[in-house]
C-alpha atoms as a PDB file:
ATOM      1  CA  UNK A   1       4.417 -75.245  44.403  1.00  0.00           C
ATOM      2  CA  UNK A   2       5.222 -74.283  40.685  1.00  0.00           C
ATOM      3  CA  UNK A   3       8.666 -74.533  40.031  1.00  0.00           C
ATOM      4  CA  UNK A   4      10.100 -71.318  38.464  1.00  0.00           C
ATOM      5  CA  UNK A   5      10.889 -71.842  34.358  1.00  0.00           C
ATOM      6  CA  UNK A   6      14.449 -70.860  33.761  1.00  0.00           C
ATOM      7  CA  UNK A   7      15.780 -67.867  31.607  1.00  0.00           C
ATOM      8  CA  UNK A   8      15.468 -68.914  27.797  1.00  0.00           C
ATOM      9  CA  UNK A   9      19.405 -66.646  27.758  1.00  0.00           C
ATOM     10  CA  UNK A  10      20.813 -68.778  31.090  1.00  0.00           C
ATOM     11  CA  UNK A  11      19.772 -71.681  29.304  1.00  0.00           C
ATOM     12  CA  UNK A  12      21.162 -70.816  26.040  1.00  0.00           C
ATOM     13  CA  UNK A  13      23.939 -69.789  27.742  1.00  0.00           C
ATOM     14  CA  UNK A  14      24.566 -72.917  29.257  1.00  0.00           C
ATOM     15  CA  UNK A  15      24.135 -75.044  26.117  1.00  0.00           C
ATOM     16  CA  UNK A  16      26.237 -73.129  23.964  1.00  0.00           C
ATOM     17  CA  UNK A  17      29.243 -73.148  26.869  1.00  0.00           C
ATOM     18  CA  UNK A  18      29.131 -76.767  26.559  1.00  0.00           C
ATOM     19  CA  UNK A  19      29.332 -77.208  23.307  1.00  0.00           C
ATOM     20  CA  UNK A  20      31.615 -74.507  22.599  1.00  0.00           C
ATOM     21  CA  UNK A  21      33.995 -76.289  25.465  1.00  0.00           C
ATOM     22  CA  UNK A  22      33.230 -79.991  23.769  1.00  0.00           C
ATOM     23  CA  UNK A  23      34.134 -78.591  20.107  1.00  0.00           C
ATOM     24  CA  UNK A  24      37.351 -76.644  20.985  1.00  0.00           C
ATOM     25  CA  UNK A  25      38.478 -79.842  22.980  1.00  0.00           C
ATOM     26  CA  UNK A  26      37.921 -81.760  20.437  1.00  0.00           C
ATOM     27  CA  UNK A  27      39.248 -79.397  17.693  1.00  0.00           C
ATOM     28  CA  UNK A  28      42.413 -79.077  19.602  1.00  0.00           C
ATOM     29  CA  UNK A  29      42.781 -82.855  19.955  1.00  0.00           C
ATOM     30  CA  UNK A  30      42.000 -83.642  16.293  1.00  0.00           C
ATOM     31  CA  UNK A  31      44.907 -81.271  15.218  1.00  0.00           C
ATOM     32  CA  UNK A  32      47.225 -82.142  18.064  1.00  0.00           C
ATOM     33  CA  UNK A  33      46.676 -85.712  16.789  1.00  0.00           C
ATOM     34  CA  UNK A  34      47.383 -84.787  13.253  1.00  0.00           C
ATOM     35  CA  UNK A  35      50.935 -82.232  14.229  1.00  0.00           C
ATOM     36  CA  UNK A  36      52.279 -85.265  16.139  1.00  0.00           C
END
């Protein structure tokens, strides 16, 4: 039973969703706090 390795892309893919989602969120809460 070898476990199969994942797709270098899916797991690129994954990683840079995430951070892409965490830095936008962020981005728009840093200048929502700063309009306000």
């Amino acid at each position: 039973m070898s476990p199969a390795p994942e797709p270098p892309i899916m797991v690129l893919l994954g990683g840079g969703a995430l951070l892409g989602a965490y830095w936008l969120r962020k981005k728009s809460l840093i200048s929502a706090a700063q309009t306000s």
